[in-house]
N, C-alpha and C. Protein backbone atom coordinates (compact mmCIF):
# COMPACT_ATOMS: atom_id res chain seq x y z
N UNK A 1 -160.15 71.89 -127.96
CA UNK A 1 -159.54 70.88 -128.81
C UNK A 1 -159.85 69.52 -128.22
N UNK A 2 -160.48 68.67 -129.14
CA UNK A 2 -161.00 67.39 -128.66
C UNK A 2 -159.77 66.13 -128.70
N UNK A 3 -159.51 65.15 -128.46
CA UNK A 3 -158.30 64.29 -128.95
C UNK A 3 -159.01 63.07 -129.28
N UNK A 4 -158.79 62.89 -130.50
CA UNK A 4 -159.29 61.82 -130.88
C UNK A 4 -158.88 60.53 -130.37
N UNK A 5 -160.19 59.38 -130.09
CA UNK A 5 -160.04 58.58 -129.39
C UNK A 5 -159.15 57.21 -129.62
N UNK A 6 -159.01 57.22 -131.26
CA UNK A 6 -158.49 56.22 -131.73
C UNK A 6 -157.00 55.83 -131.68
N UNK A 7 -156.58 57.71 -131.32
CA UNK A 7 -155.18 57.03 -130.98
C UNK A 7 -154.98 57.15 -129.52
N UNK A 8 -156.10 56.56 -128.38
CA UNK A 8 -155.65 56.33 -127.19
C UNK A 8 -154.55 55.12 -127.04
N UNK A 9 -154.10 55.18 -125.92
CA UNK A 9 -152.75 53.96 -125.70
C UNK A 9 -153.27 53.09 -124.63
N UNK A 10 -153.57 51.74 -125.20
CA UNK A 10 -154.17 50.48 -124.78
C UNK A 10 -153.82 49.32 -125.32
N UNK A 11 -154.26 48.68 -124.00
CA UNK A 11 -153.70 46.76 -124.85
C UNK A 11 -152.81 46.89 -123.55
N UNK A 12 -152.75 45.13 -123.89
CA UNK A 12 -151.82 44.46 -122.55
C UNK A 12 -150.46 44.84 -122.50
N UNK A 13 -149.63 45.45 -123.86
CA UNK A 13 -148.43 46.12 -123.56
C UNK A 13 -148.21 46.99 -122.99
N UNK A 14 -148.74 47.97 -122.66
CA UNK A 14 -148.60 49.36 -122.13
C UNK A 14 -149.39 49.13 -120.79
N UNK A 15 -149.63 47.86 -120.44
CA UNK A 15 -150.08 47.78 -118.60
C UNK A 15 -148.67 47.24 -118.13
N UNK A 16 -148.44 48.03 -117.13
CA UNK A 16 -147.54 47.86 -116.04
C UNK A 16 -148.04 46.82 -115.12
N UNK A 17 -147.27 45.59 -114.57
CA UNK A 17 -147.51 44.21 -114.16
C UNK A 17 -146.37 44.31 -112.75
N UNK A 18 -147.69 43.99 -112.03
CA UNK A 18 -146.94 43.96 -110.68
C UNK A 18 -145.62 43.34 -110.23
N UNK A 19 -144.90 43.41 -109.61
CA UNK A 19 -143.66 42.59 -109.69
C UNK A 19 -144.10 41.35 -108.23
N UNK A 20 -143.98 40.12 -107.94
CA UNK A 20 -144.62 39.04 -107.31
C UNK A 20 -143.40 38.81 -106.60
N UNK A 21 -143.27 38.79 -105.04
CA UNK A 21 -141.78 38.28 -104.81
C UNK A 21 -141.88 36.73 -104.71
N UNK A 22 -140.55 36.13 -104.86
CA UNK A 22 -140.57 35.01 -105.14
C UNK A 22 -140.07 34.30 -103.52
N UNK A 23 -140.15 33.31 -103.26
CA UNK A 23 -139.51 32.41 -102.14
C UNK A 23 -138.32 31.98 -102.47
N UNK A 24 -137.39 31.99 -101.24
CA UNK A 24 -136.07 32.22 -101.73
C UNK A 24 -135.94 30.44 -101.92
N UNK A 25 -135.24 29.92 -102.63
CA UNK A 25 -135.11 28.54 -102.99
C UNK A 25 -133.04 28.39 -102.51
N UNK A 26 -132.52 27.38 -102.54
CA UNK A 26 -131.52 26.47 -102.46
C UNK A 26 -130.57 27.01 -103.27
N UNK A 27 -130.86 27.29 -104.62
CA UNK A 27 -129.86 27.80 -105.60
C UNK A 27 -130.31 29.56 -105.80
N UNK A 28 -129.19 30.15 -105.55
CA UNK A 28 -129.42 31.44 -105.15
C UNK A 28 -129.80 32.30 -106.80
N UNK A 29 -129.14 31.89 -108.00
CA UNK A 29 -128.76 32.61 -108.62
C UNK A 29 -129.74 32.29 -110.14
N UNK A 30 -130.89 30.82 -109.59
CA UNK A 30 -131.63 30.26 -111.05
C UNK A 30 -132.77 31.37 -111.06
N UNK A 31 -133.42 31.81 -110.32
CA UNK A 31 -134.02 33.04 -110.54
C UNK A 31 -133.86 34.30 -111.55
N UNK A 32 -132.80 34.88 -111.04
CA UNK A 32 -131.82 35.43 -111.99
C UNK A 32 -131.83 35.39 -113.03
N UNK A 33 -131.29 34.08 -113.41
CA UNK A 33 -131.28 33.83 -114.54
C UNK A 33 -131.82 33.09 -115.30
N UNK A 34 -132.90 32.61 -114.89
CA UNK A 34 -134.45 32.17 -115.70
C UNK A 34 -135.15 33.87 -116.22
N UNK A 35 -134.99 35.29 -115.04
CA UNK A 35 -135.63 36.06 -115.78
C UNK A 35 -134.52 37.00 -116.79
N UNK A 36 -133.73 36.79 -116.59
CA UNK A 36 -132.75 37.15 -117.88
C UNK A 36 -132.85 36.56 -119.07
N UNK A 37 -133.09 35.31 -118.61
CA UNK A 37 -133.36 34.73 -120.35
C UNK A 37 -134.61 34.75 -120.79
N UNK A 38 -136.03 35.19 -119.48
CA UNK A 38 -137.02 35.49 -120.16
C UNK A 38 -137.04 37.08 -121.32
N UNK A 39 -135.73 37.28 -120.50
CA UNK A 39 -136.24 39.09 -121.48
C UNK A 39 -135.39 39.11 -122.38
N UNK A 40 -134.50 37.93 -122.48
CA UNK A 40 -133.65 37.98 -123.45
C UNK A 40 -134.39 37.50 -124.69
N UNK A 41 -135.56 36.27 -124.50
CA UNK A 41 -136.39 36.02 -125.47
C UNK A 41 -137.58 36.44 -125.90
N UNK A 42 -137.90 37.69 -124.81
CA UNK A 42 -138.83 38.78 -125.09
C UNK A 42 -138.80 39.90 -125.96
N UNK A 43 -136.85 40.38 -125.77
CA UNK A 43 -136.26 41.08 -126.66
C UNK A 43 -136.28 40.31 -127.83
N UNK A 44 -136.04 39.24 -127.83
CA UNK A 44 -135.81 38.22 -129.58
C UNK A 44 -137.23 38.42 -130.57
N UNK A 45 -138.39 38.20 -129.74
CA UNK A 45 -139.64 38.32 -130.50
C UNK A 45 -139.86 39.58 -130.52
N UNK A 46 -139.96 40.16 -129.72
CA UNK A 46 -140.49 41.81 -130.28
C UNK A 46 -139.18 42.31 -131.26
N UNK A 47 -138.15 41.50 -131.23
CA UNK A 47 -137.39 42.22 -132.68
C UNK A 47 -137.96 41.13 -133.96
N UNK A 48 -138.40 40.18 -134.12
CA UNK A 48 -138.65 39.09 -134.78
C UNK A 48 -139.92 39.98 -135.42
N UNK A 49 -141.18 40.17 -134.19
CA UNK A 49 -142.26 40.50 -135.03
C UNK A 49 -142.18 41.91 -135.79
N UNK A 50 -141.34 42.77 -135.35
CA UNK A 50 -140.79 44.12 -135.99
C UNK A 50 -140.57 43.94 -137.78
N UNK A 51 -139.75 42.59 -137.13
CA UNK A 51 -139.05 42.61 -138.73
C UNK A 51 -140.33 42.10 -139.86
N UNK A 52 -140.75 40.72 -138.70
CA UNK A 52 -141.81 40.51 -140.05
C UNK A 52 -143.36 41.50 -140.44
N UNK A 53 -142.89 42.49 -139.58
CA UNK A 53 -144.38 43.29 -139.63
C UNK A 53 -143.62 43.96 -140.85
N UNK A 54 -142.19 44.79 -140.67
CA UNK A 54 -141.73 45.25 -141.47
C UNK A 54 -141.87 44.76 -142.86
N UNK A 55 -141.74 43.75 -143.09
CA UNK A 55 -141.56 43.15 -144.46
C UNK A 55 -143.03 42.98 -145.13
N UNK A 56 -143.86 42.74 -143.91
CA UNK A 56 -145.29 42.75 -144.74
C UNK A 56 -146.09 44.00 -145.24
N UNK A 57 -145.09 45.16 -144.31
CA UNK A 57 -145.55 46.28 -145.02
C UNK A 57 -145.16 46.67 -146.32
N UNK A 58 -143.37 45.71 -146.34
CA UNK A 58 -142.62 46.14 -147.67
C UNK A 58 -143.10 45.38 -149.15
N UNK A 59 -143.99 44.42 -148.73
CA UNK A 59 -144.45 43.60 -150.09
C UNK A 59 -145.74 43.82 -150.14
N UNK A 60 -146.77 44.55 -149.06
CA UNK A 60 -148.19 45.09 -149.02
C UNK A 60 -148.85 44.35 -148.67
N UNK A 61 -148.57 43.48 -148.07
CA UNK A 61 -149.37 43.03 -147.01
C UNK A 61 -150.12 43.25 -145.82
N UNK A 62 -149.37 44.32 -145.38
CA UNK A 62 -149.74 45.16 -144.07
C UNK A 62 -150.91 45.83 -144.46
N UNK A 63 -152.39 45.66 -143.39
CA UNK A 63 -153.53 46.23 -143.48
C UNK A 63 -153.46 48.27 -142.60
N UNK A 64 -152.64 47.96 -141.88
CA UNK A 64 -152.45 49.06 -141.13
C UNK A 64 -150.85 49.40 -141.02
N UNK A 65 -150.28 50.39 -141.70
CA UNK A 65 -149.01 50.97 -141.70
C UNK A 65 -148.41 51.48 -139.69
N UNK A 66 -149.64 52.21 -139.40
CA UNK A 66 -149.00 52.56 -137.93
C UNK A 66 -148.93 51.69 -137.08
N UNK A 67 -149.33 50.40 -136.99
CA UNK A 67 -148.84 49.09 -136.26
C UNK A 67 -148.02 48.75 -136.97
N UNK A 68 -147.32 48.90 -138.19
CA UNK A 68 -145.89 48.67 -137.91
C UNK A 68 -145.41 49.20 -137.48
N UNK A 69 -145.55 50.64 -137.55
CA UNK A 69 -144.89 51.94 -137.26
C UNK A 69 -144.57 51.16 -135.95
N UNK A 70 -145.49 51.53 -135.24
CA UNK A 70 -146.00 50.93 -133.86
C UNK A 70 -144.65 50.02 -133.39
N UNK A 71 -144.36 49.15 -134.12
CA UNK A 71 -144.17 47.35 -133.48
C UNK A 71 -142.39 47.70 -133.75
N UNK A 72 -142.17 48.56 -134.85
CA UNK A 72 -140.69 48.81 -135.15
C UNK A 72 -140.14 49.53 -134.06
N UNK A 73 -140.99 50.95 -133.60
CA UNK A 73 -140.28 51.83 -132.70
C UNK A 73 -140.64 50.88 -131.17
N UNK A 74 -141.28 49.84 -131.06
CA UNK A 74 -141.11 49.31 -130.15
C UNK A 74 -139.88 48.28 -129.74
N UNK A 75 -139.84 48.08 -130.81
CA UNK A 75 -138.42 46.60 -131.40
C UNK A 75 -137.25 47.86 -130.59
N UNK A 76 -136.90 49.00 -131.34
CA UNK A 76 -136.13 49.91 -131.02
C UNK A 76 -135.62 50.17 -129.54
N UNK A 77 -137.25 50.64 -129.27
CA UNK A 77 -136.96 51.11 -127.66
C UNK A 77 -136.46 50.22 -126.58
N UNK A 78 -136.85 48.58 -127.37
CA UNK A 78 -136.52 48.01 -126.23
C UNK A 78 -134.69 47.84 -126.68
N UNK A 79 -134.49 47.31 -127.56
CA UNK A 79 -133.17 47.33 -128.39
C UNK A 79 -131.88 48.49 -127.60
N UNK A 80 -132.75 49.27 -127.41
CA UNK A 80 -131.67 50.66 -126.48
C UNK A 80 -132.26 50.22 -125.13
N UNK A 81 -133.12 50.03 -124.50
CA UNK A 81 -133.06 49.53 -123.30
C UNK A 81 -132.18 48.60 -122.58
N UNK A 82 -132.45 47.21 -123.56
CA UNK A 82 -131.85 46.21 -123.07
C UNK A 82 -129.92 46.83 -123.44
N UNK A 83 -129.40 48.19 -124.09
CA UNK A 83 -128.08 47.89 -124.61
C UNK A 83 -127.45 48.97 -123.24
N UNK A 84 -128.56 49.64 -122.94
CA UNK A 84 -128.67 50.59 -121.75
C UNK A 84 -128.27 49.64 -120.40
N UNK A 85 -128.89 48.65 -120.19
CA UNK A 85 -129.18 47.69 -119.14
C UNK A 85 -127.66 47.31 -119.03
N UNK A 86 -127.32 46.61 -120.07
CA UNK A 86 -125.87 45.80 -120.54
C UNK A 86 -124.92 46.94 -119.80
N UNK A 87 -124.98 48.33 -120.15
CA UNK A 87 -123.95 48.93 -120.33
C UNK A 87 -124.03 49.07 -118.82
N UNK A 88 -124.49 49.26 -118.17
CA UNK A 88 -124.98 49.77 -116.36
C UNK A 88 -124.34 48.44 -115.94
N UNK A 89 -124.51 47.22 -115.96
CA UNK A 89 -124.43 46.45 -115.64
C UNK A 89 -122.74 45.86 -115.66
N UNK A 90 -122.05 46.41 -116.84
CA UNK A 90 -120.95 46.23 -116.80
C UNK A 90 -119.77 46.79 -116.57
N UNK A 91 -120.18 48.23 -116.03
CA UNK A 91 -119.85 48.90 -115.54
C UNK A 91 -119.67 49.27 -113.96
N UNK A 92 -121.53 48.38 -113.50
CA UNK A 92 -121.22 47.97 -112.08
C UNK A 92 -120.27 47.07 -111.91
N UNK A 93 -120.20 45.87 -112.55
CA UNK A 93 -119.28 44.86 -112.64
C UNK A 93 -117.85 45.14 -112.14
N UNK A 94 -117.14 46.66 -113.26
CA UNK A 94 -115.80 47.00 -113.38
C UNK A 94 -115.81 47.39 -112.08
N UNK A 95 -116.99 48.39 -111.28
CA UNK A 95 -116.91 49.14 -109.98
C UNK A 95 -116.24 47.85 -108.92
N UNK A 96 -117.37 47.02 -109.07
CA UNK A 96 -116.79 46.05 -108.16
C UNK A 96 -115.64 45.77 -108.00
N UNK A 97 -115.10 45.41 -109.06
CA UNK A 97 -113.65 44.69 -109.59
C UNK A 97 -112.47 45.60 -109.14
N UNK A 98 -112.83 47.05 -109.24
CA UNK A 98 -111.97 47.95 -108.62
C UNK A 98 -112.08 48.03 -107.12
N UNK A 99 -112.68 47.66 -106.68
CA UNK A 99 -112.91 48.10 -105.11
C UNK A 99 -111.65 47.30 -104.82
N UNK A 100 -110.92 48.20 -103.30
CA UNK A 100 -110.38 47.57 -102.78
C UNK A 100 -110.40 47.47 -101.24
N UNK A 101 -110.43 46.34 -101.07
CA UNK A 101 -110.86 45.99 -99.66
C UNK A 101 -109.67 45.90 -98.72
């Protein structure tokens, strides 16, 4: 059984990107939260282009149906990621809050 080549998985999304450590700076916490709001506006566009891929498929515009396919279940995955992230996170939070010292 041969696998056809066209649906190999490629492109700059699906490369894994080294993580770079940073130098620690004066303010402990702008790091942080410069990359929180980068993925917070990473999450915004990959739900943005979902939708408008969506809609161009819904009025026929769309040349290729499985890049929406594509771009929706991606909108998704990250959508439960980032609600995954939230939920871990606020939960470490409560851990903390309970500890007693």
């Amino acid at each position: 059984m041969t696998v056809d080549p066209s649906l190999a998985v490629s492109g700059a999304e699906w490369q894994i990107q080294p993580v770079e450590a940073t130098a620690p700076t004066g303010e402990s916490g702008s790091s942080f939260g410069s990359m929180l709001g980068d993925s917070i506006e990473a999450l915004a566009k990959t739900q943005n282009d979902a939708s408008a891929q969506a809609q161009a498929l819904a009025t026929g515009q769309a040349s290729d149906p499985t890049a929406v396919v594509m771009a929706v279940e991606r909108a998704q995955l990250s959508m439960q990621l980032a609600g995954q992230i939230r939920t871990k996170a606020v939960e470490a939070a409560q851990e903390i809050f309970h500890t007693q010292v």
